[in-house]
Protein backbone atom coordinates (compact mmCIF):
# COMPACT_ATOMS: atom_id res chain seq x y z
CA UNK A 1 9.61 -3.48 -27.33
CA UNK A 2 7.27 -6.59 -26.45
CA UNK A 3 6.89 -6.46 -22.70
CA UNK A 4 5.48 -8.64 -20.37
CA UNK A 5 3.44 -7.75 -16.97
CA UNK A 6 3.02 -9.91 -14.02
CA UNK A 7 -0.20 -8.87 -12.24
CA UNK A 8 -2.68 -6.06 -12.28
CA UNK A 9 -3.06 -4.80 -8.65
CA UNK A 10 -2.41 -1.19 -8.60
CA UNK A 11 1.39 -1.81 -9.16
CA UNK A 12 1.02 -3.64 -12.33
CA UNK A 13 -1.67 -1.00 -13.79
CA UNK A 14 0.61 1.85 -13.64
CA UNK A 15 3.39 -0.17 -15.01
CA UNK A 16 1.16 -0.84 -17.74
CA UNK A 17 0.11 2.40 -18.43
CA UNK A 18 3.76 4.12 -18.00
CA UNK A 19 5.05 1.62 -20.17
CA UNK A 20 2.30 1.92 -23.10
CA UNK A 21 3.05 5.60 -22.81
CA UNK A 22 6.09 5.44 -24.03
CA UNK A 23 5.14 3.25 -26.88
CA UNK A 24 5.73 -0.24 -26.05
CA UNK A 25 3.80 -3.17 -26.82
CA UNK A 26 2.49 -4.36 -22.46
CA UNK A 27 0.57 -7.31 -22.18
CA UNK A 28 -0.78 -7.86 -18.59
CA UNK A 29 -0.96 -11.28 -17.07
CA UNK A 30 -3.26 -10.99 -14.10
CA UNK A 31 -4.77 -14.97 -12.27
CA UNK A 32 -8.00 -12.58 -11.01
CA UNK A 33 -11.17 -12.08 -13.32
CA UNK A 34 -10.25 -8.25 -12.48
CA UNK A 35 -7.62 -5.56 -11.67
CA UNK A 36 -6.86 -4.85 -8.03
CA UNK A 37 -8.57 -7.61 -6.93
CA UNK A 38 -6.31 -8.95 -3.75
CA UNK A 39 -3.99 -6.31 -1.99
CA UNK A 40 -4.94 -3.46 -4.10
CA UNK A 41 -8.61 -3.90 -3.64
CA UNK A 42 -9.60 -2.45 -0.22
CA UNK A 43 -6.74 -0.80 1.34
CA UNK A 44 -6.92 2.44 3.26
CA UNK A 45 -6.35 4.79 0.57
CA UNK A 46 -4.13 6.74 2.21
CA UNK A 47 -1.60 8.81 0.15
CA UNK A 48 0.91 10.64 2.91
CA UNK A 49 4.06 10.87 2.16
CA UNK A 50 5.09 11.74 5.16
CA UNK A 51 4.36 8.65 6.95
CA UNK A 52 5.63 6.43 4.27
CA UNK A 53 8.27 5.10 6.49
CA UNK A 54 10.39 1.36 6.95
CA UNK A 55 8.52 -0.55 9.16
CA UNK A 56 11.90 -1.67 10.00
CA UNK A 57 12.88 1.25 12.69
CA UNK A 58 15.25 1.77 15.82
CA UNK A 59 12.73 0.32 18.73
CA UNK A 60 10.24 -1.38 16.19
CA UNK A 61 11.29 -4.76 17.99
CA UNK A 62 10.38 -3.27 21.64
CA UNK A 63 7.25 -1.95 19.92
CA UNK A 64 6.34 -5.20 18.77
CA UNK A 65 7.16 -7.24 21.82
CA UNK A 66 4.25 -5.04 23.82
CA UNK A 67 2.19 -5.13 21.25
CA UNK A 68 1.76 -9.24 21.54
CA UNK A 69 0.30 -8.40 24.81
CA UNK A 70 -2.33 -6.22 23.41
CA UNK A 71 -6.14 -6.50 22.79
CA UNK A 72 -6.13 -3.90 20.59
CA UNK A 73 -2.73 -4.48 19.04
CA UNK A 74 -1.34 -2.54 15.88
CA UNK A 75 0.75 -5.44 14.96
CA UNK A 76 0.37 -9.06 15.62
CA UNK A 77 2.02 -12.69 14.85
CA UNK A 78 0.41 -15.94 14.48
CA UNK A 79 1.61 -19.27 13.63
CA UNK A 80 1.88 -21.51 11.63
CA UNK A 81 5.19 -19.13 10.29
CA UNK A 82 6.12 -20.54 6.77
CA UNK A 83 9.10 -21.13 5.16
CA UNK A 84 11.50 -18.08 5.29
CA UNK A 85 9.38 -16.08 7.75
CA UNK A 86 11.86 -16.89 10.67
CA UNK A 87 14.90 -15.49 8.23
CA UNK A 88 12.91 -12.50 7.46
CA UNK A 89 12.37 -11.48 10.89
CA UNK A 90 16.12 -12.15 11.65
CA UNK A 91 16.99 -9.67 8.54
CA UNK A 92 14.54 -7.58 9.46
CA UNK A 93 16.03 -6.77 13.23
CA UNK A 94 19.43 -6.20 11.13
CA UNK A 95 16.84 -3.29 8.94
CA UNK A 96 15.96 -1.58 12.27
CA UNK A 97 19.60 -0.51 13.28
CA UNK A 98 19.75 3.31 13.24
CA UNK A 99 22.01 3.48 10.20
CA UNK A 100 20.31 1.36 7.48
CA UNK A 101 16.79 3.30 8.88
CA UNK A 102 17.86 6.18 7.74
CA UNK A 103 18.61 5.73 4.12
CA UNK A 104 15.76 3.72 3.89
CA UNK A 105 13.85 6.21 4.93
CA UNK A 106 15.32 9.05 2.92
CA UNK A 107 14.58 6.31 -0.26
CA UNK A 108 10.55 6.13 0.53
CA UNK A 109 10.09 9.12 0.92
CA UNK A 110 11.84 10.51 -1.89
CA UNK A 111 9.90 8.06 -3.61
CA UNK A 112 6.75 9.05 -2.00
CA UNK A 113 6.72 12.60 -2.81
CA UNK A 114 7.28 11.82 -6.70
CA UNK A 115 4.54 9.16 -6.83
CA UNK A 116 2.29 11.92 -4.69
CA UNK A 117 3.26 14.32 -7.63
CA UNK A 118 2.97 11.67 -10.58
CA UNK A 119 -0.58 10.56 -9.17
CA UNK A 120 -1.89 14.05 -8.87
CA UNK A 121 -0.19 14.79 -13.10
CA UNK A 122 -2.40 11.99 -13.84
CA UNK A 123 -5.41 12.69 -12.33
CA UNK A 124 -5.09 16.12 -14.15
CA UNK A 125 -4.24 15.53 -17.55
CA UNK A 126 -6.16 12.46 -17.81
CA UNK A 127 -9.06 13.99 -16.48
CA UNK A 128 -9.50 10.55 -13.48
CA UNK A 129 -12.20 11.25 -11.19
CA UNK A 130 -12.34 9.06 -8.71
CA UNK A 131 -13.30 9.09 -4.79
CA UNK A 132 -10.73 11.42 -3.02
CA UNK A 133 -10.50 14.08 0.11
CA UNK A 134 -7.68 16.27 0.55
CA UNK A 135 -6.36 16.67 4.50
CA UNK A 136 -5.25 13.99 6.56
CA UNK A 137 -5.26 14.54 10.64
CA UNK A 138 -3.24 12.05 12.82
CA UNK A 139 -4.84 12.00 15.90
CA UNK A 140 -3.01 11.92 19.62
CA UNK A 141 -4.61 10.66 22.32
CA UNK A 142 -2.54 11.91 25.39
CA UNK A 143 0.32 14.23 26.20
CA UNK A 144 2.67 10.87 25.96
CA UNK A 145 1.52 10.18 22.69
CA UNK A 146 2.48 13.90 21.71
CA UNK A 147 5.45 13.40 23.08
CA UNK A 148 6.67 10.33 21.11
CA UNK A 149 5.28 11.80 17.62
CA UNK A 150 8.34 13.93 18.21
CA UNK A 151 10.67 11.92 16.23
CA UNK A 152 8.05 11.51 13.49
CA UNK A 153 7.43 15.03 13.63
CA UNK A 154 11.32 16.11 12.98
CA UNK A 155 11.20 14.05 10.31
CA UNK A 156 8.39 16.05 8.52
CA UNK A 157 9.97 18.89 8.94
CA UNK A 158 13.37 18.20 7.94
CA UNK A 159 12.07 16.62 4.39
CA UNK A 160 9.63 19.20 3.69
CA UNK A 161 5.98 18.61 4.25
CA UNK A 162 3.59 20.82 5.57
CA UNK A 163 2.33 19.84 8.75
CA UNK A 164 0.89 21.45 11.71
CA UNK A 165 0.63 20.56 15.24
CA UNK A 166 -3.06 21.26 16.64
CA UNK A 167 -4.93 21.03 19.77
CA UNK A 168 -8.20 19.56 19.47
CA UNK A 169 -10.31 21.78 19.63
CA UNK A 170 -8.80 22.89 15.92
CA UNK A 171 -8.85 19.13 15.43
CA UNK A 172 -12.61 19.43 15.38
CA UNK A 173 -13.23 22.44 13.50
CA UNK A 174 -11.10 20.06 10.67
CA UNK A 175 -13.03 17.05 11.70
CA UNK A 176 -16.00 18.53 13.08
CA UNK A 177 -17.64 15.29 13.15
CA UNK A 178 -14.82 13.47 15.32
CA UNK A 179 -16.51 11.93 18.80
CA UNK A 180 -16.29 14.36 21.75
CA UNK A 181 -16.24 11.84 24.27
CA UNK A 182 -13.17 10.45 23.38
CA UNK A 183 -10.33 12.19 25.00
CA UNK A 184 -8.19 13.88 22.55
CA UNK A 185 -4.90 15.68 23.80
CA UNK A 186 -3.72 16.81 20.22
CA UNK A 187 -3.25 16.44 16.45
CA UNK A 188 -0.85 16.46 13.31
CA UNK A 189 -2.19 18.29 10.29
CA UNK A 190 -1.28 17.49 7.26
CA UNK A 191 -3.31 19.68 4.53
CA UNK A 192 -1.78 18.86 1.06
CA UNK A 193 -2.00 15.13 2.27
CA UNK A 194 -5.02 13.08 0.52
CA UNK A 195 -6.93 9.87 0.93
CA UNK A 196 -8.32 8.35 -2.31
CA UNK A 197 -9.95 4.64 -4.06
CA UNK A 198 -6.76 2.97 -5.02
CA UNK A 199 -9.32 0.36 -7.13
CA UNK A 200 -11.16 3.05 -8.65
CA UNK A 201 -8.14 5.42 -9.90
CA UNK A 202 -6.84 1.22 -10.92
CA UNK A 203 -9.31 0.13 -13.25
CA UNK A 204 -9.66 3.75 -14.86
CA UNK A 205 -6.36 4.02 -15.45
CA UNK A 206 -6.38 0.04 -16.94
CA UNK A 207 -9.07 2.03 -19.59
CA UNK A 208 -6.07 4.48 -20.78
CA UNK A 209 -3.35 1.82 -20.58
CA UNK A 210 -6.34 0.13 -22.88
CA UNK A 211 -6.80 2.78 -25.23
CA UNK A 212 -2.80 3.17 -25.72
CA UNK A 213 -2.62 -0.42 -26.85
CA UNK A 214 -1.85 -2.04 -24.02
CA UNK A 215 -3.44 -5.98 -23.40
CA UNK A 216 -4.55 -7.18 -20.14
CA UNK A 217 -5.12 -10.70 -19.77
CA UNK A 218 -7.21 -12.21 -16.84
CA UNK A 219 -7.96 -15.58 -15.43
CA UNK A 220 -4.16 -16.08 -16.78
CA UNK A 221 -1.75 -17.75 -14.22
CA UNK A 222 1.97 -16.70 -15.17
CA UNK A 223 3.53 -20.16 -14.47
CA UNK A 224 7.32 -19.83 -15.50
CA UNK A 225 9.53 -16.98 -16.82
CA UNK A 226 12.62 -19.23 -18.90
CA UNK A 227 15.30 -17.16 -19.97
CA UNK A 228 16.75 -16.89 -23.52
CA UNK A 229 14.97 -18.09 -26.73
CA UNK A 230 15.77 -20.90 -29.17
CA UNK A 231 17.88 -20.34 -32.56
CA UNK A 232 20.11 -18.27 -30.57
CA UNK A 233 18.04 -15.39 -30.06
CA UNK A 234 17.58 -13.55 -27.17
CA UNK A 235 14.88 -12.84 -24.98
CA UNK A 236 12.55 -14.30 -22.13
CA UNK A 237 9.44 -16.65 -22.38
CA UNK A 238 6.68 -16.58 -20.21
CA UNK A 239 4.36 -19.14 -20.38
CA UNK A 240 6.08 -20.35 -23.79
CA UNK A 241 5.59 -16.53 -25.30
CA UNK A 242 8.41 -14.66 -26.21
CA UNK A 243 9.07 -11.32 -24.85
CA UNK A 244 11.70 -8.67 -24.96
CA UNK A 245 11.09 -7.86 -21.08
CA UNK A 246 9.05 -9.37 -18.19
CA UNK A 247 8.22 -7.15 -15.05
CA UNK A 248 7.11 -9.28 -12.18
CA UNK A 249 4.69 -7.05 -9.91
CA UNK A 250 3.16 -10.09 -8.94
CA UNK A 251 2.96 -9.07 -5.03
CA UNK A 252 3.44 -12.19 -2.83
CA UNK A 253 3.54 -14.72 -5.05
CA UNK A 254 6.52 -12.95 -7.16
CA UNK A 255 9.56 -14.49 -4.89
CA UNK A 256 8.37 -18.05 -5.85
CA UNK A 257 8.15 -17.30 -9.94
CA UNK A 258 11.63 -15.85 -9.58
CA UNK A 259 13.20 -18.19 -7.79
CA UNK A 260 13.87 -21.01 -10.69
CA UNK A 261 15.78 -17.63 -12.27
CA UNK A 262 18.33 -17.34 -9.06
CA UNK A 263 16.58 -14.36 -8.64
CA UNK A 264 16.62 -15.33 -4.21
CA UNK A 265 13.44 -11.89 -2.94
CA UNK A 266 13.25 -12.17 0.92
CA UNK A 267 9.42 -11.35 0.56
CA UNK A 268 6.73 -12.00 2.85
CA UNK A 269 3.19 -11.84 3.28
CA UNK A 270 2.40 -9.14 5.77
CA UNK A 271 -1.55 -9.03 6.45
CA UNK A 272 -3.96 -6.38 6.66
CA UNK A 273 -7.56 -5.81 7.29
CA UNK A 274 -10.58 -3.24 6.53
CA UNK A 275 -13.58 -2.58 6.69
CA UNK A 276 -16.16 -0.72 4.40
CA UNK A 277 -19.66 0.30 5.04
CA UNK A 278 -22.14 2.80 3.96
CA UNK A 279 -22.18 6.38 5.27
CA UNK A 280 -25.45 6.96 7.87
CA UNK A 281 -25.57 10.45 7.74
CA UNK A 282 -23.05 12.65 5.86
CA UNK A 283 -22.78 14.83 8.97
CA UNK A 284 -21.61 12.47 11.26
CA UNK A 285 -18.82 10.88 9.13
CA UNK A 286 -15.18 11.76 8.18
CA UNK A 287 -14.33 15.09 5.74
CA UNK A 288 -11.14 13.36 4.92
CA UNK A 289 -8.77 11.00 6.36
CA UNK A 290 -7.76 10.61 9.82
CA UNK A 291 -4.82 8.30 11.41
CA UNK A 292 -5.20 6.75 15.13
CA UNK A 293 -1.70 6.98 16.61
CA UNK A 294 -2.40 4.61 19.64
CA UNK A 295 -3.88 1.82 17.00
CA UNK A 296 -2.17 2.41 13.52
CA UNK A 297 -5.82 2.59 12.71
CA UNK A 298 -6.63 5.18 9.06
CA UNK A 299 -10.41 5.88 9.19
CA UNK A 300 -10.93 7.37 4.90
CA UNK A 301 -14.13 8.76 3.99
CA UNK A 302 -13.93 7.50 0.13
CA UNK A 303 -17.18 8.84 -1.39
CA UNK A 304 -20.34 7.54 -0.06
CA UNK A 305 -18.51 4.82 2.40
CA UNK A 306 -16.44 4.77 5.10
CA UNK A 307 -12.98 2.80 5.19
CA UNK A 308 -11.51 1.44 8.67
CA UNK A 309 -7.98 0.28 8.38
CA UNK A 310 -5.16 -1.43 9.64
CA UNK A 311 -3.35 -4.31 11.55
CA UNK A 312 0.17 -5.70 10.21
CA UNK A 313 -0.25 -9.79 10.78
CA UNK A 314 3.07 -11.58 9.79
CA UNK A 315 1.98 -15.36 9.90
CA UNK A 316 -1.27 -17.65 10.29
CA UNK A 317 -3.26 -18.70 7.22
CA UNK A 318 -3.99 -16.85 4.71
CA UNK A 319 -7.92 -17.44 4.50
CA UNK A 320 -8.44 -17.21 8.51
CA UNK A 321 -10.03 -13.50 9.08
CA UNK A 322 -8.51 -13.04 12.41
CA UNK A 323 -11.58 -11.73 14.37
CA UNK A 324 -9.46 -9.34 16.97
CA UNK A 325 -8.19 -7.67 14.19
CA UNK A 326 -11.77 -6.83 13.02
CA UNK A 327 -12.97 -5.65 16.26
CA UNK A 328 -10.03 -3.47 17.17
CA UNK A 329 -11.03 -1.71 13.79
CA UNK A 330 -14.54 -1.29 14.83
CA UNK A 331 -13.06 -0.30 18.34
CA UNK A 332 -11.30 2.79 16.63
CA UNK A 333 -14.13 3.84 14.46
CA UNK A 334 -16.86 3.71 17.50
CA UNK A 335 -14.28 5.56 19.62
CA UNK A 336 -14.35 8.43 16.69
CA UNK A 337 -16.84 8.46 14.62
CA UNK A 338 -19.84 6.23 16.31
CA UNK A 339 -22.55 7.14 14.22
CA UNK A 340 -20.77 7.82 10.63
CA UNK A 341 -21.33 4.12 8.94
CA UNK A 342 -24.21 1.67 8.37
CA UNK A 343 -22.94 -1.57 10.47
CA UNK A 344 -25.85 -3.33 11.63
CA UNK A 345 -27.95 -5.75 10.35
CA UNK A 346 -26.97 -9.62 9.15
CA UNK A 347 -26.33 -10.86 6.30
CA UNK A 348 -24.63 -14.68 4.79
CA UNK A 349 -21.63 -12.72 3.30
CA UNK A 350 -20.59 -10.49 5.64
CA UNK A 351 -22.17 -10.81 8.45
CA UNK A 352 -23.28 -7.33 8.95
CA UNK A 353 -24.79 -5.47 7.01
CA UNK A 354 -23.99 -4.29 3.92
CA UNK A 355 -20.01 -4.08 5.58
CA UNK A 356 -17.42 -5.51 3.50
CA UNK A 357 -14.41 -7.17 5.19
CA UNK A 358 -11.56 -7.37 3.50
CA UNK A 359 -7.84 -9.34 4.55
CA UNK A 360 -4.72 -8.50 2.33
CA UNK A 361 -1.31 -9.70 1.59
CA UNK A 362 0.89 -6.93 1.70
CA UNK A 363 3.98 -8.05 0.11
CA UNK A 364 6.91 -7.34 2.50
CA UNK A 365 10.61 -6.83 2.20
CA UNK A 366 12.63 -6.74 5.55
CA UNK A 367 14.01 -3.18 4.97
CA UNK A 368 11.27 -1.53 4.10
CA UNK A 369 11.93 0.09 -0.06
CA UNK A 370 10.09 -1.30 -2.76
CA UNK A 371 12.75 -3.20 -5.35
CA UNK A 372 12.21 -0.98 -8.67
CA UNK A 373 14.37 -2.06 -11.45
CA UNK A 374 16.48 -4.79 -12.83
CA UNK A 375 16.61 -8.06 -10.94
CA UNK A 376 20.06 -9.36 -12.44
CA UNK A 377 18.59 -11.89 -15.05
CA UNK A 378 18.53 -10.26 -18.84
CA UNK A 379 15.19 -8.87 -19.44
CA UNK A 380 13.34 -9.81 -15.84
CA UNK A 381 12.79 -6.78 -13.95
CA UNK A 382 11.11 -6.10 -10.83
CA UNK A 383 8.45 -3.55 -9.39
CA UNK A 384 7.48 -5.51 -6.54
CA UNK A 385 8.05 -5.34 -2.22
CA UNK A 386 5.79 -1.97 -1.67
CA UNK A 387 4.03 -3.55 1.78
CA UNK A 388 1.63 -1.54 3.17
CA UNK A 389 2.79 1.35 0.89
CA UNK A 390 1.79 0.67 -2.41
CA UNK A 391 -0.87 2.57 -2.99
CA UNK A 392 1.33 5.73 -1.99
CA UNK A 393 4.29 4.41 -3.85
CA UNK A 394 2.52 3.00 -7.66
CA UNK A 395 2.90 5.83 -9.85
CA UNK A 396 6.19 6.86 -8.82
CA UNK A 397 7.42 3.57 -9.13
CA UNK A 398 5.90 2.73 -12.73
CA UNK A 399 7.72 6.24 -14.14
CA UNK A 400 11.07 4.94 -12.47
CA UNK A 401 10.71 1.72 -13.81
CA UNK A 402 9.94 3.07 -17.24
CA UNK A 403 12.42 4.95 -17.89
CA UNK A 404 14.63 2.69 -16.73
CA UNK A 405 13.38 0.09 -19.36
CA UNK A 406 13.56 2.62 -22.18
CA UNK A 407 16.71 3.89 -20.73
CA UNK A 408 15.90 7.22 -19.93
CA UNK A 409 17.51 9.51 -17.34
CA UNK A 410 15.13 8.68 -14.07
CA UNK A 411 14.07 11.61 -12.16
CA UNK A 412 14.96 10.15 -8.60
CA UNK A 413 17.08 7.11 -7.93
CA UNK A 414 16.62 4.06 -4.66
């Protein structure tokens, strides 16, 4: 079949890929000069199953309330809201009732752990080497923080995943690196757990999707999808080309491009930040991954550079770098690794260094699972709605998707 693909962040690429697997002819429309060049392009590069949960949870909404407070705040709103951000927020207190949280939780992380597995088959057999570290350590501050990991930590166990609870001095024989002025009451190991380049593993596997046939096309906006053909044929036209399928993975800008269809995606733009820099000395940096519990803050060491991550920003404009949100990253990674990265010195771009700052538009849905499948128009489906997940999420959700285009029985089901 003729298939068409709506963007090439890290979603799109392993739709592409999966789908020229199985022999079909993909064409990828992608508006950047690259792949992975918006949300996919600096995100934390966690992959951890285990803590792909719904941001929609019993006491989220208390959570957030303190956090507006906050100087150093995990998760923050700023206005202007736009159109439909009010509505999500409603649906999204109606997501964080005990009942709906727990199937959407038993969804992402079934989904997780299959995506964990498909990632790793494909790194195998394809022979992808890319940046990666296997461990991740979520670090806990004080004896209250251990305390409230509690429910987080029942959840582990109950699906599964290896994890251990550590004190730190263990902590630092993982991490030996980790700052030992900063008070640290305890840790959650999680061994088989990995942090890796999302863009890297991306535009390697674009060369295999490549080599199978497959046709990426950048600098291409996808204006309009139009259903049915003329003559009485069937089909779907995208940008006047006929297709026998269109998968819109399109990220934040997929509800608008559905919505002439009917298709109605309560989707928002939920922002995060990094930043990048060079490793100083190898000795004083990250082995792996670590997670600050107090901050939502991942610190990834991803090759020769270290990755500080976080914030969830619902509102504001999209091209304002909100400076708080920068400094409470650069709060977390002085607090734990002080002399691991390279971040002085001035430059135009930047503005220090040779750091790269980086804001992305996680694309949101109030509930918290990814939509993987059909979308109720003939021939439109949708792999879109992964938030801050998606990195964790792709490669699962490009297999489901697959065989659900070339009707195959799916291994797992949302």
């Amino acid at each position: 079949m003729k298939i068409a693909i709506i963007g090439a962040g890290i979603i799109g690429v392993t739709t592409a890929y999966e789908l020229a697997v199985d022999g079909h002819e993909v064409h990828v429309f992608e508006r950047r000069s690259s792949a992975c060049e918006e949300t996919s392009f600096a995100n934390a590069g966690v992959v951890s199953p285990g803590y792909v949960t719904p941001w929609a949870a019993p006491g989220m909404p208390t959570k957030v309330l303190k956090y507006l407070f906050q100087k150093h705040a995990p998760v923050r709103m700023k206005l202007p809201f736009k159109n439909g951000e009010l509505g999500w927020i409603l649906e999204w207190l109606k997501a964080c009732k005990p009942a709906p949280y727990s199937a959407t939780r038993k969804s992402l992380q079934s989904l997780a752990i299959y995506s964990a597995e498909r990632l790793q088959h494909l790194t195998k057999t394809l022979e992808l080497e890319y940046d990666n570290a296997q461990g991740y350590l979520v670090l806990l501050r004080t004896e209250q923080e251990r305390a409230q990991a509690e429910a987080g930590l029942a959840v582990l166990k109950d699906a599964g995943f290896e994890h251990k609870v550590i004190d730190a001095d263990a902590a630092r024989k993982i991490e030996p690196a980790l700052n030992a002025s900063t008070a640290l009451h305890a840790a959650i190991h999680l061994p088989n757990d990995r942090v890796a380049n999302c863009r890297q593993f991306a535009l390697l596997l674009r060369e295999k999707a490549q080599s199978l046939g497959a046709q990426f096309h950048f600098g291409t906006v996808a204006s309009h999808i139009e259903r049915g053909l003329e003559h009485g044929l069937k089909g779907i036209q995208l940008n006047g080309e006929a297709f026998d399928h269109v998968v819109v993975c399109a990220g934040v800008e997929s509800a608008p491009l559905l919505k002439p269809l009917g298709v109605q995606i309560p989707l928002v733009p939920v922002y995060g930040y990094s930043v990048s820099a060079p490793v100083r000395e190898p000795i004083d940096a990250p082995i792996s991954g670590i997670m600050d519990e107090r901050y939502k803050v991942a610190i990834s060491r991803l090759g020769n550079r270290v990755r500080v991550a976080g914030s969830a920003q619902l509102g504001g404009d999209p091209a304002h770098i909100n400076q708080a949100a920068i400094q409470t990253l650069y709060k977390v990674l002085e607090d734990w690794f002080p002399a691991a990265a390279d971040t002085k010195g001035q430059t135009a771009n930047s503005g220090r260094g040779q750091v790269q700052v980086w804001k992305g538009a996680r694309p949101m849905l109030p509930s918290g699972p990814p939509r993987v499948g059909a979308s109720g128009v003939d021939g439109v489906w949708l792999n879109l709605g992964h938030g801050s997940s998606g990195w964790a999420l792709s490669c699962g959700s490009a297999r489901l998707l697959a065989d659900k285009i070339s009707g195959n029985k799916t291994t797992i089901e949302l």
